[in-house]
C-alpha atoms as a PDB file:
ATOM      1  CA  UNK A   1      -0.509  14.948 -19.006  1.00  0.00           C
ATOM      2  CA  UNK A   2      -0.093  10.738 -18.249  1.00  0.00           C
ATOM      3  CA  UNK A   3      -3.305   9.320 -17.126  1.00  0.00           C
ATOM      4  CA  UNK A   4      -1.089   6.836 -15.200  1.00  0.00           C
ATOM      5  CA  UNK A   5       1.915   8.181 -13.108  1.00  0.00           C
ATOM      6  CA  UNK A   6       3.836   4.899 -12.250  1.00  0.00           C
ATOM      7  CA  UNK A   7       6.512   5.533  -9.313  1.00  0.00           C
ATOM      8  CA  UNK A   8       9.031   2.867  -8.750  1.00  0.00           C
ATOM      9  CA  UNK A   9      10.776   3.552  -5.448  1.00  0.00           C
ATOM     10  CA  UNK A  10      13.797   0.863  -4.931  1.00  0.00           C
ATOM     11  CA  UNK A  11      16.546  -0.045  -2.786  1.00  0.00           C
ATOM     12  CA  UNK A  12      18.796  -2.705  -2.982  1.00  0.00           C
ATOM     13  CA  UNK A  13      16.407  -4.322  -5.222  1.00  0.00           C
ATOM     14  CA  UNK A  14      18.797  -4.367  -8.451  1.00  0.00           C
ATOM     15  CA  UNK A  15      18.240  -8.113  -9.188  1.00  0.00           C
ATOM     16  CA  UNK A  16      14.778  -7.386  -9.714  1.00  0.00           C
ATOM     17  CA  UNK A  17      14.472  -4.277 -11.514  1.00  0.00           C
ATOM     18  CA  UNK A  18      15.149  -4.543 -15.129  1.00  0.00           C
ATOM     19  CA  UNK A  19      12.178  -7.207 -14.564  1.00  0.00           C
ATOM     20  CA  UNK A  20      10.079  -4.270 -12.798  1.00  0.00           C
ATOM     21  CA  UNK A  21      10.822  -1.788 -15.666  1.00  0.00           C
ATOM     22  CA  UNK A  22      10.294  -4.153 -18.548  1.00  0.00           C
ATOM     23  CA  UNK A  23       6.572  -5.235 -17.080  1.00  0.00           C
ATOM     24  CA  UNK A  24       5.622  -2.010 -16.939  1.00  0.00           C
ATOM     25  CA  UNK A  25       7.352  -0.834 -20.588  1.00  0.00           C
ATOM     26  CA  UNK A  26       5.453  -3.709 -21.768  1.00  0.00           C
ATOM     27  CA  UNK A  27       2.244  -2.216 -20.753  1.00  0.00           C
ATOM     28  CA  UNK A  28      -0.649  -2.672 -23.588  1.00  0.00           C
ATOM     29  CA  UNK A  29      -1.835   0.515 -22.185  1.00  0.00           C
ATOM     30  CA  UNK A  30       0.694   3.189 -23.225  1.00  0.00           C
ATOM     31  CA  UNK A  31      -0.047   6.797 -21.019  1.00  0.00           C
ATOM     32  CA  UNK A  32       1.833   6.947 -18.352  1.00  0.00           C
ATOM     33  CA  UNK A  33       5.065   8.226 -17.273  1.00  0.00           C
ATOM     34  CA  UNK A  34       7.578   6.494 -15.048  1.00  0.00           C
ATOM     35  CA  UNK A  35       8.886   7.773 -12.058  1.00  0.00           C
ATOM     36  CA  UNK A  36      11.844   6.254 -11.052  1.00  0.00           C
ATOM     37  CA  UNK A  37      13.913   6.822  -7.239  1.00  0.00           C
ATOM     38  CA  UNK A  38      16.416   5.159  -5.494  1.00  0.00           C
ATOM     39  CA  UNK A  39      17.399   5.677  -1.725  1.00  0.00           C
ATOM     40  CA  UNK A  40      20.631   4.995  -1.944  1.00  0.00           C
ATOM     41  CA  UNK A  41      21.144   1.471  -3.218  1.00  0.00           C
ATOM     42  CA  UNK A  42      24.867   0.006  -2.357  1.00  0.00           C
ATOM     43  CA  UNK A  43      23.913  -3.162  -5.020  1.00  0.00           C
ATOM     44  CA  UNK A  44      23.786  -2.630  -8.671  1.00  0.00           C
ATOM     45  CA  UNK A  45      20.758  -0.534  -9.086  1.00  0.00           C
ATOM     46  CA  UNK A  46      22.320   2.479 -10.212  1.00  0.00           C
ATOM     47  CA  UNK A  47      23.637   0.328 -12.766  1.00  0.00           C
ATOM     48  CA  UNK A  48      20.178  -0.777 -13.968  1.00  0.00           C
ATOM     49  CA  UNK A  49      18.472   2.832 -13.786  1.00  0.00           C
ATOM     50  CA  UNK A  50      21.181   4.363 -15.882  1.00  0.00           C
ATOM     51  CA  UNK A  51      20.316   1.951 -18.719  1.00  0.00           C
ATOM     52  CA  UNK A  52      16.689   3.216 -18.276  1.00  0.00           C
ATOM     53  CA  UNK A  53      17.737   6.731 -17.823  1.00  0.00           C
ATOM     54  CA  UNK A  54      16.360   8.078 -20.912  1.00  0.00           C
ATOM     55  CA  UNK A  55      13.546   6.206 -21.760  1.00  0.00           C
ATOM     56  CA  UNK A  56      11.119   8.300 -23.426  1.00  0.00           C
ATOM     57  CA  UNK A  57       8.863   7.428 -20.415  1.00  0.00           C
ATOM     58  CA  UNK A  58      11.007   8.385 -17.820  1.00  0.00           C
ATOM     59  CA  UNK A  59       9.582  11.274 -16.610  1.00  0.00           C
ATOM     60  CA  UNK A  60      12.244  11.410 -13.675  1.00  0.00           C
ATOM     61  CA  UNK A  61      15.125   9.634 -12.166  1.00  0.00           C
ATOM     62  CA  UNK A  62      15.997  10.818  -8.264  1.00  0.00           C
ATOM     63  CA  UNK A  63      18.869   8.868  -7.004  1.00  0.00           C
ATOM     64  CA  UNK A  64      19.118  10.008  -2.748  1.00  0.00           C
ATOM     65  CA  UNK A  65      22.547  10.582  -1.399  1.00  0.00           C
ATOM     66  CA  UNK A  66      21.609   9.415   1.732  1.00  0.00           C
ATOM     67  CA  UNK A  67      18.862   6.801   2.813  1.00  0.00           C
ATOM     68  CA  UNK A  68      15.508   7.831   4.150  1.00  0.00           C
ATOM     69  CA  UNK A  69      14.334   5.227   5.870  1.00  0.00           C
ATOM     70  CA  UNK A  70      11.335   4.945   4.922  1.00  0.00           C
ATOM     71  CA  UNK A  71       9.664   3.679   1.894  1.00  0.00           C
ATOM     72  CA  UNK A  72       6.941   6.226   2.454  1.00  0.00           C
ATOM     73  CA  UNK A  73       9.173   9.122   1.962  1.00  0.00           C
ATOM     74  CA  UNK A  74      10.020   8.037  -1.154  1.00  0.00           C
ATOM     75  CA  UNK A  75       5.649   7.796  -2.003  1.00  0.00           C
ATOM     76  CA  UNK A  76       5.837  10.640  -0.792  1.00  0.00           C
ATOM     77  CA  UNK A  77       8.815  12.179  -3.286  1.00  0.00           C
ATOM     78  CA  UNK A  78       7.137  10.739  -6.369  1.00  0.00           C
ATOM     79  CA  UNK A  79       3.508  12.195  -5.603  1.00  0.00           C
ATOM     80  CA  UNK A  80       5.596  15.357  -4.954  1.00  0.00           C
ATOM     81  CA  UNK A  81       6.090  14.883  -9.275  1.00  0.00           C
ATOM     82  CA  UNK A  82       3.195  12.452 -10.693  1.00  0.00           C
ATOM     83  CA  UNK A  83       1.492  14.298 -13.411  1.00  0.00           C
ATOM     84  CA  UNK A  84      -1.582  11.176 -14.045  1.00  0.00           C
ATOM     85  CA  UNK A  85      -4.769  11.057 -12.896  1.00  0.00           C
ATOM     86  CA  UNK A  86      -3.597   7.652 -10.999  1.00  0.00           C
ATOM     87  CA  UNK A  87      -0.641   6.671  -9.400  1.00  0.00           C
ATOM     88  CA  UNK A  88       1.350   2.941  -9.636  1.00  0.00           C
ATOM     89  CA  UNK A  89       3.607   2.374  -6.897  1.00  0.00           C
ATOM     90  CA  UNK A  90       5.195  -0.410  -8.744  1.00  0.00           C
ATOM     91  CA  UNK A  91       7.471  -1.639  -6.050  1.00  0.00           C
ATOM     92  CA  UNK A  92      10.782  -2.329  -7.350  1.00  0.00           C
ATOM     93  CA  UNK A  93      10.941  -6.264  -6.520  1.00  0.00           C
ATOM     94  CA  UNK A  94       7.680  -7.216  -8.345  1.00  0.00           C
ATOM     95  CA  UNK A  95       6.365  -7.182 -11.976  1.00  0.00           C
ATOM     96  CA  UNK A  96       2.980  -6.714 -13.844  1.00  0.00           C
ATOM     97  CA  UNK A  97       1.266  -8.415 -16.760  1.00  0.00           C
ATOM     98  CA  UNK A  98       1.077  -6.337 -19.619  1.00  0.00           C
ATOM     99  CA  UNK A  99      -2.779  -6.147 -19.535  1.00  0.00           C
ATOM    100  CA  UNK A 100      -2.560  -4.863 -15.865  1.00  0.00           C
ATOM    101  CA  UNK A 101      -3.288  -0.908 -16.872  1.00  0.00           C
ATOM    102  CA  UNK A 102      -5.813  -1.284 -19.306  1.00  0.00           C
ATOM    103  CA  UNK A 103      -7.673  -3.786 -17.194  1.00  0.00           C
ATOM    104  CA  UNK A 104      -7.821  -1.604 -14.197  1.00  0.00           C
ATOM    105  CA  UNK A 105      -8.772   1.788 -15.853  1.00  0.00           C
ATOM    106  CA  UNK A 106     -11.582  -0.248 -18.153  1.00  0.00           C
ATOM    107  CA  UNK A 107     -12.968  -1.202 -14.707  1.00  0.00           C
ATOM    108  CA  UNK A 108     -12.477   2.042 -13.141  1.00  0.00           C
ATOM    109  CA  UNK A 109     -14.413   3.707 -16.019  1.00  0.00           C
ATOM    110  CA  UNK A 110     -17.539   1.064 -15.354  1.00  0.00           C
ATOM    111  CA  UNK A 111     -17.851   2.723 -11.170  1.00  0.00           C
ATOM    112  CA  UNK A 112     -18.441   6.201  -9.452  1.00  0.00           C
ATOM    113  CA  UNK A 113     -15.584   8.103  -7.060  1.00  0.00           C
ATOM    114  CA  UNK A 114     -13.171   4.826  -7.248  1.00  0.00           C
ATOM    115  CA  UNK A 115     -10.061   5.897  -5.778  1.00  0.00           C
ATOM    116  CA  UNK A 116      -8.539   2.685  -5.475  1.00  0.00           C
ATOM    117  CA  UNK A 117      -8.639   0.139  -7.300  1.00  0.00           C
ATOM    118  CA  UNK A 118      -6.469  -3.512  -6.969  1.00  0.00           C
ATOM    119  CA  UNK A 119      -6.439  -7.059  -8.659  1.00  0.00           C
ATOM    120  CA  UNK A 120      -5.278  -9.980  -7.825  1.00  0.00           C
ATOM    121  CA  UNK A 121      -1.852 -11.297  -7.370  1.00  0.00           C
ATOM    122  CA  UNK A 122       0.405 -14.375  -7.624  1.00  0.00           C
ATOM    123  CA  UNK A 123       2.637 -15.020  -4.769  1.00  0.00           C
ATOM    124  CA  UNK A 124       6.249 -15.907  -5.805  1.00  0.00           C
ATOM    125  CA  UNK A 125       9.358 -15.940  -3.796  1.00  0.00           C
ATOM    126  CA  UNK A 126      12.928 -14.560  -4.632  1.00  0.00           C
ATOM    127  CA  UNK A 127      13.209 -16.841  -7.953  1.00  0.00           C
ATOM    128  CA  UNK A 128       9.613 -15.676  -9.387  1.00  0.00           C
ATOM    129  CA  UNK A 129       8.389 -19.391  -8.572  1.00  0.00           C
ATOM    130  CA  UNK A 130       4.682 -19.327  -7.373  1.00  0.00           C
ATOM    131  CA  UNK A 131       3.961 -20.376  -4.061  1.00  0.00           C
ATOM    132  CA  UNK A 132       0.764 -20.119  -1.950  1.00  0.00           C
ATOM    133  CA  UNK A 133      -2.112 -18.045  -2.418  1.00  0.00           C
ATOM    134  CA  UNK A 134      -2.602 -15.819   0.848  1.00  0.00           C
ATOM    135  CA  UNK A 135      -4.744 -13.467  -0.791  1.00  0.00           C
ATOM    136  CA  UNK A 136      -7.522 -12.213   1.114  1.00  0.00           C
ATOM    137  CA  UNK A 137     -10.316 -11.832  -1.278  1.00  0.00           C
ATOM    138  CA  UNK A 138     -10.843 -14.263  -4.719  1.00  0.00           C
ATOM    139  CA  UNK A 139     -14.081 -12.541  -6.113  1.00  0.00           C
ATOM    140  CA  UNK A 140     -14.595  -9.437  -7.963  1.00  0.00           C
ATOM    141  CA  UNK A 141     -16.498  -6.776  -5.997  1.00  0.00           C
ATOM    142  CA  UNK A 142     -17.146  -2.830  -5.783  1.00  0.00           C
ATOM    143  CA  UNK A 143     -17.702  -1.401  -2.395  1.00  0.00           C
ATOM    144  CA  UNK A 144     -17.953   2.290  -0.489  1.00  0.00           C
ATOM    145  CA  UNK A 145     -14.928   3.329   0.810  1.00  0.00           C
ATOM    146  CA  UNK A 146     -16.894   3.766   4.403  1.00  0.00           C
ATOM    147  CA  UNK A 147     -17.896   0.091   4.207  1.00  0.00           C
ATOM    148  CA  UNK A 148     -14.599  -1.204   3.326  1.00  0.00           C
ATOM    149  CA  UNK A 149     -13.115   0.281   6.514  1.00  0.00           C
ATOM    150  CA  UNK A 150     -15.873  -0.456   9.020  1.00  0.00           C
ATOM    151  CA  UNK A 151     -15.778  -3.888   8.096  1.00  0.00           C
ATOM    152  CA  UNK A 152     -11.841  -5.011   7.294  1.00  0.00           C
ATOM    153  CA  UNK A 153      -9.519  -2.014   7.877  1.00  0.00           C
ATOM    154  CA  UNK A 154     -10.094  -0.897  11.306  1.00  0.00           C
ATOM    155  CA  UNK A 155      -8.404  -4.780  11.907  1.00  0.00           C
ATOM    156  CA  UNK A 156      -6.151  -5.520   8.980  1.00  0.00           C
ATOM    157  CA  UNK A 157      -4.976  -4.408   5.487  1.00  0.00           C
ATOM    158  CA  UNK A 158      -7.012  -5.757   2.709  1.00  0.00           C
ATOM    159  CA  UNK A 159      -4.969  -4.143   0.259  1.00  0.00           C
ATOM    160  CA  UNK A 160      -1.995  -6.804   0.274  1.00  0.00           C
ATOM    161  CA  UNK A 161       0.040  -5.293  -1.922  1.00  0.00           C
ATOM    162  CA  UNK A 162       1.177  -1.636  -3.392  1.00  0.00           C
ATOM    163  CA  UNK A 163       1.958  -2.830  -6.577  1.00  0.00           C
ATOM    164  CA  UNK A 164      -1.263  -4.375  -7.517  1.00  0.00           C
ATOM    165  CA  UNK A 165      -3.437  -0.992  -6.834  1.00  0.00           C
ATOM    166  CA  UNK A 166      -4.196   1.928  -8.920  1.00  0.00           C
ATOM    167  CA  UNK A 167      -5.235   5.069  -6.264  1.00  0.00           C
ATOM    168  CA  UNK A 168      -6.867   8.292  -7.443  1.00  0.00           C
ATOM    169  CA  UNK A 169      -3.537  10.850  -7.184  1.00  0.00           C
ATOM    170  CA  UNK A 170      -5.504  13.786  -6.330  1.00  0.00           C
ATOM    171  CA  UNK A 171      -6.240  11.505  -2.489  1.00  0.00           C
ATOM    172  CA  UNK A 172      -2.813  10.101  -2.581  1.00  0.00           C
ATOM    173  CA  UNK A 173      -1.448  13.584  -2.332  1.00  0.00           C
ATOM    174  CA  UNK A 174      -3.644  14.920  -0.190  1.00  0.00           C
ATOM    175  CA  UNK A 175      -3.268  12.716   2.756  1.00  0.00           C
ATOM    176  CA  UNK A 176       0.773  11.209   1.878  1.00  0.00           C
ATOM    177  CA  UNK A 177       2.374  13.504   4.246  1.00  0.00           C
ATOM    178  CA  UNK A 178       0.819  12.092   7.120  1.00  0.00           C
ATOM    179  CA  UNK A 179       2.493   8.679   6.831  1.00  0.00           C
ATOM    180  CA  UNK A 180       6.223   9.038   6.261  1.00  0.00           C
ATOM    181  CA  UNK A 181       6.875   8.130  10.174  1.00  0.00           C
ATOM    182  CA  UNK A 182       5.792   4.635   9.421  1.00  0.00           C
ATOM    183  CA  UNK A 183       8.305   1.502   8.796  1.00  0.00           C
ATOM    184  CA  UNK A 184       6.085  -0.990   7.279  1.00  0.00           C
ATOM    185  CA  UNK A 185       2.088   0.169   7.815  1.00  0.00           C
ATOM    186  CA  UNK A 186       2.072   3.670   6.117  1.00  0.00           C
ATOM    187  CA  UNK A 187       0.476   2.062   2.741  1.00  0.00           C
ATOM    188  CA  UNK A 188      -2.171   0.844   5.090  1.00  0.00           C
ATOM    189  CA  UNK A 189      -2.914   4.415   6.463  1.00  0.00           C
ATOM    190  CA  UNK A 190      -2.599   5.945   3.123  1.00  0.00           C
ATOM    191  CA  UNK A 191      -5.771   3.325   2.177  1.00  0.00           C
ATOM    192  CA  UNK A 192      -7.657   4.323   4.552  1.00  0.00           C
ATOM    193  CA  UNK A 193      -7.297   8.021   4.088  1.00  0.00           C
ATOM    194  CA  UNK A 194      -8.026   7.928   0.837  1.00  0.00           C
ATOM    195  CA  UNK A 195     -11.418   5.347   1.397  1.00  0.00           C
ATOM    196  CA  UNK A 196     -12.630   8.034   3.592  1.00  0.00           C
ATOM    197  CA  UNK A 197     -12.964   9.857   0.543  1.00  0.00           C
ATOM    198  CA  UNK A 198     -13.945   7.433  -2.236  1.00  0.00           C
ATOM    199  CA  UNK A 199     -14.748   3.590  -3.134  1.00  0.00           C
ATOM    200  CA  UNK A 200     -12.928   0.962  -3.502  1.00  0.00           C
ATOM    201  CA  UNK A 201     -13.143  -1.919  -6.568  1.00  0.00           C
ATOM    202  CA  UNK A 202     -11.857  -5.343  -6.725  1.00  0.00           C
ATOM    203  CA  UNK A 203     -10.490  -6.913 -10.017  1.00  0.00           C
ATOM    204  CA  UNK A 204      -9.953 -10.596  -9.412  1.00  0.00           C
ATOM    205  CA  UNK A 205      -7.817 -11.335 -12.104  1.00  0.00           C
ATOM    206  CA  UNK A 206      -4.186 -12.019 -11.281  1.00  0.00           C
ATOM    207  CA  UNK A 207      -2.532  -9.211 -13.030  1.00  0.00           C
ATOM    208  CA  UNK A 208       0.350  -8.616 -10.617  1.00  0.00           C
ATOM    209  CA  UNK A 209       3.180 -11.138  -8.991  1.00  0.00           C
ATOM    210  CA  UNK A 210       4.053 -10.107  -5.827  1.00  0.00           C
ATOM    211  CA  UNK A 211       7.496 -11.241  -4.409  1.00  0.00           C
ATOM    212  CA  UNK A 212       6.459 -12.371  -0.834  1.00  0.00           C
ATOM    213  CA  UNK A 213       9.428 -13.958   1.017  1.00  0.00           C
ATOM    214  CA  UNK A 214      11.275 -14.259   4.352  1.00  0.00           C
ATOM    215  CA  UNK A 215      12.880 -11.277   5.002  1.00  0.00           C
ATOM    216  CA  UNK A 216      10.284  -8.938   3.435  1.00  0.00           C
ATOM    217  CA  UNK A 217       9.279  -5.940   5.398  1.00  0.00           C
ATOM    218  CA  UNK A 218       5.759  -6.959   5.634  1.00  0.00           C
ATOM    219  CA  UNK A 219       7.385 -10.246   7.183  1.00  0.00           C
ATOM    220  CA  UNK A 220       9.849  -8.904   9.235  1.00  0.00           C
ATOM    221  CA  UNK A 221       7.113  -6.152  10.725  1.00  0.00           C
ATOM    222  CA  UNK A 222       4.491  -9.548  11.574  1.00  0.00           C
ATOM    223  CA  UNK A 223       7.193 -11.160  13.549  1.00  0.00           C
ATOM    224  CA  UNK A 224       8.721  -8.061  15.758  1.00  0.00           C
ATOM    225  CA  UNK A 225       5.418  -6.615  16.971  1.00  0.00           C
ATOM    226  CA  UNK A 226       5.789  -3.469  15.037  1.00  0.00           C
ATOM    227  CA  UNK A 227       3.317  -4.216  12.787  1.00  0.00           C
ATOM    228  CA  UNK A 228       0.692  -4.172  15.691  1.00  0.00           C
ATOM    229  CA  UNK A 229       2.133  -1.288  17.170  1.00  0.00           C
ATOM    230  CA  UNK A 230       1.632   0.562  13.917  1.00  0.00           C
ATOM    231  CA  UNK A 231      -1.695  -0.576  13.313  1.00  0.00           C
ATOM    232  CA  UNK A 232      -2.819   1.125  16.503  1.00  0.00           C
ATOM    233  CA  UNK A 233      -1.789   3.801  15.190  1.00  0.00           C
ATOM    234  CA  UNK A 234      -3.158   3.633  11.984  1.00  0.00           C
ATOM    235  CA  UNK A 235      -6.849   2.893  13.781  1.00  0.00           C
ATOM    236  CA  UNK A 236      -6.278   6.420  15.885  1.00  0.00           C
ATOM    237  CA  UNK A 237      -4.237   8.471  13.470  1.00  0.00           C
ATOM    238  CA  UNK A 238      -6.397   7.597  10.005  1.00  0.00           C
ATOM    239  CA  UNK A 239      -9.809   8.860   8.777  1.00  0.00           C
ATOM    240  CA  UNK A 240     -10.652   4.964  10.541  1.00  0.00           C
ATOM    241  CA  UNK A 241     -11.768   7.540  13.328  1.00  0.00           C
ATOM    242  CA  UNK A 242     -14.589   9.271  10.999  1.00  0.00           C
ATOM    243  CA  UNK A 243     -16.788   6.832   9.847  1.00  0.00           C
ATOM    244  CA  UNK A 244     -19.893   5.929  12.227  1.00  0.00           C
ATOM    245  CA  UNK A 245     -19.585   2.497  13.812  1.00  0.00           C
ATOM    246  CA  UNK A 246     -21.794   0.085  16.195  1.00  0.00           C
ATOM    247  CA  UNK A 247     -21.713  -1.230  19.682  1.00  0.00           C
ATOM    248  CA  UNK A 248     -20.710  -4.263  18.823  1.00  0.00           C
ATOM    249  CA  UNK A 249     -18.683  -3.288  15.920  1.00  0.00           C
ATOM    250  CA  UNK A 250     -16.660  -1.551  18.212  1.00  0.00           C
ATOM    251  CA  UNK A 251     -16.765  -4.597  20.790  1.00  0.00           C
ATOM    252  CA  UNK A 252     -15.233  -6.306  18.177  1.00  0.00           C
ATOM    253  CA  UNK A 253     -12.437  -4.476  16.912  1.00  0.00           C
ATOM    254  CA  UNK A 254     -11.362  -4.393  21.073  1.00  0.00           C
ATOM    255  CA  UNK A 255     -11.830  -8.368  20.680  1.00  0.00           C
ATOM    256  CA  UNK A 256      -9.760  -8.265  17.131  1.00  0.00           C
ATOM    257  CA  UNK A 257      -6.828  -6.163  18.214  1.00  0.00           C
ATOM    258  CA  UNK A 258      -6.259  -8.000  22.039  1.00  0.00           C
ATOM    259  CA  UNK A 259      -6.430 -11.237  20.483  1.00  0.00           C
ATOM    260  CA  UNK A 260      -3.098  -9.624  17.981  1.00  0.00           C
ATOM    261  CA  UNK A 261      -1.123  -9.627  21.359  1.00  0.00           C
ATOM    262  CA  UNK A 262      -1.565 -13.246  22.014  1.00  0.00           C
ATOM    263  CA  UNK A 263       1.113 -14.222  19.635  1.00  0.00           C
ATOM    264  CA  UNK A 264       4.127 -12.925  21.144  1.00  0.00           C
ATOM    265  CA  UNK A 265       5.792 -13.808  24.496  1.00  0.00           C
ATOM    266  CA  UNK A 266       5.117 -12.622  27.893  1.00  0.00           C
ATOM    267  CA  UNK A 267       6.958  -9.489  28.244  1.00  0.00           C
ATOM    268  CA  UNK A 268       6.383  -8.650  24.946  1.00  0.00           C
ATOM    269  CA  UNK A 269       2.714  -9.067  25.574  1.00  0.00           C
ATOM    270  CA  UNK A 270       2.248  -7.318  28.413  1.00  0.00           C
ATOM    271  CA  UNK A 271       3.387  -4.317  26.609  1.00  0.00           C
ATOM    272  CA  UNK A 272       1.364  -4.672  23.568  1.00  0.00           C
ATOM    273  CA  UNK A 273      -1.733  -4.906  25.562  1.00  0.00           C
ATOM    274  CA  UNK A 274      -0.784  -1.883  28.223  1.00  0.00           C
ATOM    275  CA  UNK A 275      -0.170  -0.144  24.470  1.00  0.00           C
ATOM    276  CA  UNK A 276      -3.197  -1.533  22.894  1.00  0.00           C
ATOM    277  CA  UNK A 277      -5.310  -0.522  25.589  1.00  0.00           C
ATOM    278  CA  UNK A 278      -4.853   3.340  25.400  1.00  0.00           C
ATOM    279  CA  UNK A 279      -5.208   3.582  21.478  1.00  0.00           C
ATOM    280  CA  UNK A 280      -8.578   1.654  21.649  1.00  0.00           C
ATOM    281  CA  UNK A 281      -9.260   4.482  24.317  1.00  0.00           C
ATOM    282  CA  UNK A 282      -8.345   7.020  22.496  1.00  0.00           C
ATOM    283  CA  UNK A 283      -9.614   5.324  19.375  1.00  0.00           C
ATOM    284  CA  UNK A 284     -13.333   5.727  20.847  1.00  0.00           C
ATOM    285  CA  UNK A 285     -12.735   9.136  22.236  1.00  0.00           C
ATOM    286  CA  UNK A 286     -12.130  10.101  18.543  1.00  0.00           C
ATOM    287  CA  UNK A 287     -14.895   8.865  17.081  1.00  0.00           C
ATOM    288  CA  UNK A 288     -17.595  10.017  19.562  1.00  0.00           C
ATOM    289  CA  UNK A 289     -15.553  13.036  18.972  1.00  0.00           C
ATOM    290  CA  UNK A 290     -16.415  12.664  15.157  1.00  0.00           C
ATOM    291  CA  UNK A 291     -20.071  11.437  15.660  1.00  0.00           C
ATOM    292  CA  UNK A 292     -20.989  14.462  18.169  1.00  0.00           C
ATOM    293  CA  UNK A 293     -19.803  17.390  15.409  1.00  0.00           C
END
């Protein structure tokens, strides 16, 4: 079996992809298998995964006859087949350097129960050009998956991207089918899940390039609300829920997740905080539900 299951789920993203498959082909680290999907691309991409068909590390190639959706069903198709002891999701519209594996798993071999672990990443737009660095952390660090939560997660994804993580497949598979509802925030969920189980390490090096642009989903989620309405649900739904947490740590993840509703315009607003609200309720209810077993 792969140590490294690497699952490249694309749409529309046919521009990019021979650039996707050739960073991670070019991998100095050489187990792994590729697992390559499409949901129904109407651009070239068929095109490009037909010339990559038969790679000898092309485990498997699932083109969908109709489109899902959701990117997380398509997570959730490849873990369905991964064979490695990891899993890539090497999103189709980014690339790796070739020293990303063997960086990663030489790190992961240094730490105990690491189920994820990410590097750092250069921000380009559609041409590959580098533009600003919004990356949230800059320094290399190791940290329980319990701490990593309590302190960042319950507010905001410090995982930035998919592409630049490495996650423990045995977790991944265990908790994927409970975030294939989600539009843009499932990776976030999935993170936390799996933290509730493990640690988490840091690699600062910038080993991936991560095509952040305009009309991005990540973007596109920021600006319509529905990335705080699927947060919320990430803080109730997730293992967020489990983990013990103080007065005022609580006081201020109410603070954190009001202050999200400030940005968007009255009517708006008014929802998001009627919204907000109940899943901070039921939020606490949870965890003294968790705390009292």
């Amino acid at each position: 079996m792969p140590i490294v299951s690497v699952i490249v789920p694309n749409y529309n993203h046919g521009r990019y992809l021979k650039q996707r498959l050739e960073s991670i082909l070019n991998q100095t680290f050489r187990d792994f298998e590729i697992i390559l999907l499409d949901d129904c691309s109407t651009d070239d991409s068929l095109e490009v995964i037909d010339h990559y068909r038969i790679h000898e590390k092309v485990s498997h190639v699932v083109v969908n006859d109709q489109n899902t959706g959701s990117p997380f069903k398509q997570w959730q198709k490849g873990l369905s087949l991964a064979m490695g002891e990891y899993v890539w999701f090497a999103e189709s519209d980014d690339w790796a350097a070739p020293e990303f594996l063997a960086t990663l798993l030489e790190k992961i071999g240094k730490e105990k129960n690491v189920g994820i672990c990410f590097c750092g990443s250069y921000w380009v737009d559609t041409e590959g050009k580098e533009g600003k660095d919004l990356s949230i952390h800059q320094s290399d660090f190791f940290r329980t998956g319990h701490e990593e939560i309590r302190r960042s997660l319950v507010k905001f994804c410090t995982i930035q991207n998919a592409s630049a993580a490495l996650i423990k497949t045995a977790l991944a598979q265990k908790y994927i089918n409970r975030i294939t509802s989600y539009k843009a925030c499932g990776d976030w969920h999935l993170y936390i899940d799996v933290l509730g189980d493990s640690n988490l390490l840091f690699v600062s090096g910038k080993l991936n390039y991560f095509r952040w642009y305009q009309n991005n989903i990540s973007n596109k989620a920021d600006k319509s609300g529905t990335w705080v309405i699927e947060g919320l649900k990430v803080l109730v739904c997730s293992s967020a829920c489990k983990i013990k947490y103080s007065k005022a740590e609580l006081a201020d993840i109410s603070r954190y997740w009001f202050l999200k509703t400030n940005q968007f315009k009255s009517a708006q607003k008014l929802g998001l905080q009627i919204r907000t609200a109940i899943y901070l309720w039921v939020f606490k209810s949870r965890n003294i539900l968790y705390r009292s077993k």
